[in-house]
Protein backbone atom coordinates (compact mmCIF):
# COMPACT_ATOMS: atom_id res chain seq x y z
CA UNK A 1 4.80 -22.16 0.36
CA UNK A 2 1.55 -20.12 0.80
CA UNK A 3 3.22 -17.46 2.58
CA UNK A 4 6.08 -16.84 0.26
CA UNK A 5 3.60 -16.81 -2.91
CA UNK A 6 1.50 -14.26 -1.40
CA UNK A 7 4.54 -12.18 -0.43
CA UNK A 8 5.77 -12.46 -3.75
CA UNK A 9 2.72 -11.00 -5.55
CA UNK A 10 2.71 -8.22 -3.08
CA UNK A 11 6.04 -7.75 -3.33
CA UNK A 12 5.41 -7.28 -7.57
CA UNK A 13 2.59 -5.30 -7.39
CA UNK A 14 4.28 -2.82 -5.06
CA UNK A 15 6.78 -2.67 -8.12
CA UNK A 16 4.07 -1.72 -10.69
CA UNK A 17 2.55 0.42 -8.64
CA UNK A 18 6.41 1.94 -7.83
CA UNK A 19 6.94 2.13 -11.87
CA UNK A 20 4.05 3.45 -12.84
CA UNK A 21 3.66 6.82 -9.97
CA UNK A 22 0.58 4.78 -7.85
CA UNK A 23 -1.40 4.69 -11.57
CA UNK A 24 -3.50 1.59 -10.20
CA UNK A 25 -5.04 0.95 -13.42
CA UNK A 26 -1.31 0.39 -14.87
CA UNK A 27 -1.74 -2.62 -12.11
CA UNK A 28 -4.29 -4.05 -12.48
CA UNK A 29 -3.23 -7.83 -13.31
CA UNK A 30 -1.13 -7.54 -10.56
CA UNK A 31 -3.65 -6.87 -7.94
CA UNK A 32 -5.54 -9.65 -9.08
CA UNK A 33 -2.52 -11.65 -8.41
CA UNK A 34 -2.37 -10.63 -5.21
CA UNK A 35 -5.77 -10.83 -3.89
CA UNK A 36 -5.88 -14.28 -5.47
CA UNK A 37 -2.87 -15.62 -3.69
CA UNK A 38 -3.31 -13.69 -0.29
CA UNK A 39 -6.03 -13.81 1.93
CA UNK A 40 -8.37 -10.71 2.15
CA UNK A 41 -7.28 -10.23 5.61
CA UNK A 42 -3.38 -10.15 4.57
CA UNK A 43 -4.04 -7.71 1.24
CA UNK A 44 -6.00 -5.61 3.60
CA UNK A 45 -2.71 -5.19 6.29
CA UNK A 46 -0.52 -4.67 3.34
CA UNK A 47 -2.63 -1.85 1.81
CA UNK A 48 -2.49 -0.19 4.97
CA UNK A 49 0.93 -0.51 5.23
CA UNK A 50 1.61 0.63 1.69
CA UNK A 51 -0.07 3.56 2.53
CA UNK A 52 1.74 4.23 5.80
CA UNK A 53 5.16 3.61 4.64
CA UNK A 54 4.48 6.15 1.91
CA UNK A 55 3.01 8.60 4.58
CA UNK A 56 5.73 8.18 6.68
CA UNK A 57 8.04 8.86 3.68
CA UNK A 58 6.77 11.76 2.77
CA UNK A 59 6.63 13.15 5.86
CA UNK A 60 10.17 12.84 6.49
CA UNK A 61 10.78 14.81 3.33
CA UNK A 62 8.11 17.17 4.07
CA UNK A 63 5.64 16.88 1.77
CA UNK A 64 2.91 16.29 3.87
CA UNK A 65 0.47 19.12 3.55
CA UNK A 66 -1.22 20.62 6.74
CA UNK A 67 -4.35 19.87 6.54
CA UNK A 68 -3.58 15.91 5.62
CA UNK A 69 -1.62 16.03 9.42
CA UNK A 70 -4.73 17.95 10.92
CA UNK A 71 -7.41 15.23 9.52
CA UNK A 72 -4.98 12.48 11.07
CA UNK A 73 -4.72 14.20 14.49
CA UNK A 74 -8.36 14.04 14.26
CA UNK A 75 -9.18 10.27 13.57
CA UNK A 76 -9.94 8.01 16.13
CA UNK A 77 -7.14 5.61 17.15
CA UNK A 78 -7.76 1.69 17.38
């Protein structure tokens, strides 16, 4: 189903992206999968969750730098 296909091209592209250190250019055939089998809307949420999860990650190891925690503080909130 449309759901599942889309899910599976995220779900590969995350992979690339995991193999090759976030080198998006390593990726590219894979985010053209993905925005062709996800709506823009969908790729959108999962970039920003990408992004989070590996945030949140690193912030439980602590590598998150100071200043990265002061811009956040700073951003408006939705």
């Amino acid at each position: 189903n449309y759901r599942e296909k889309c899910w599976l091209a995220r779900d590969d592209y995350w992979k690339c992206l995991d193999m090759n250190k976030e080198d998006k250019e390593q990726c590219l055939k894979f985010r053209q999968l993905f925005e062709a089998s996800c709506p823009i809307t969908w790729v959108t949420h999962f970039d920003q969750k990408r992004e989070y999860d590996i945030f949140k990650r690193q912030l439980a190891l602590g590598q998150v730098e100071t200043d990265k925690l002061k811009s956040l503080k700073q951003q408006p909130t939705h």
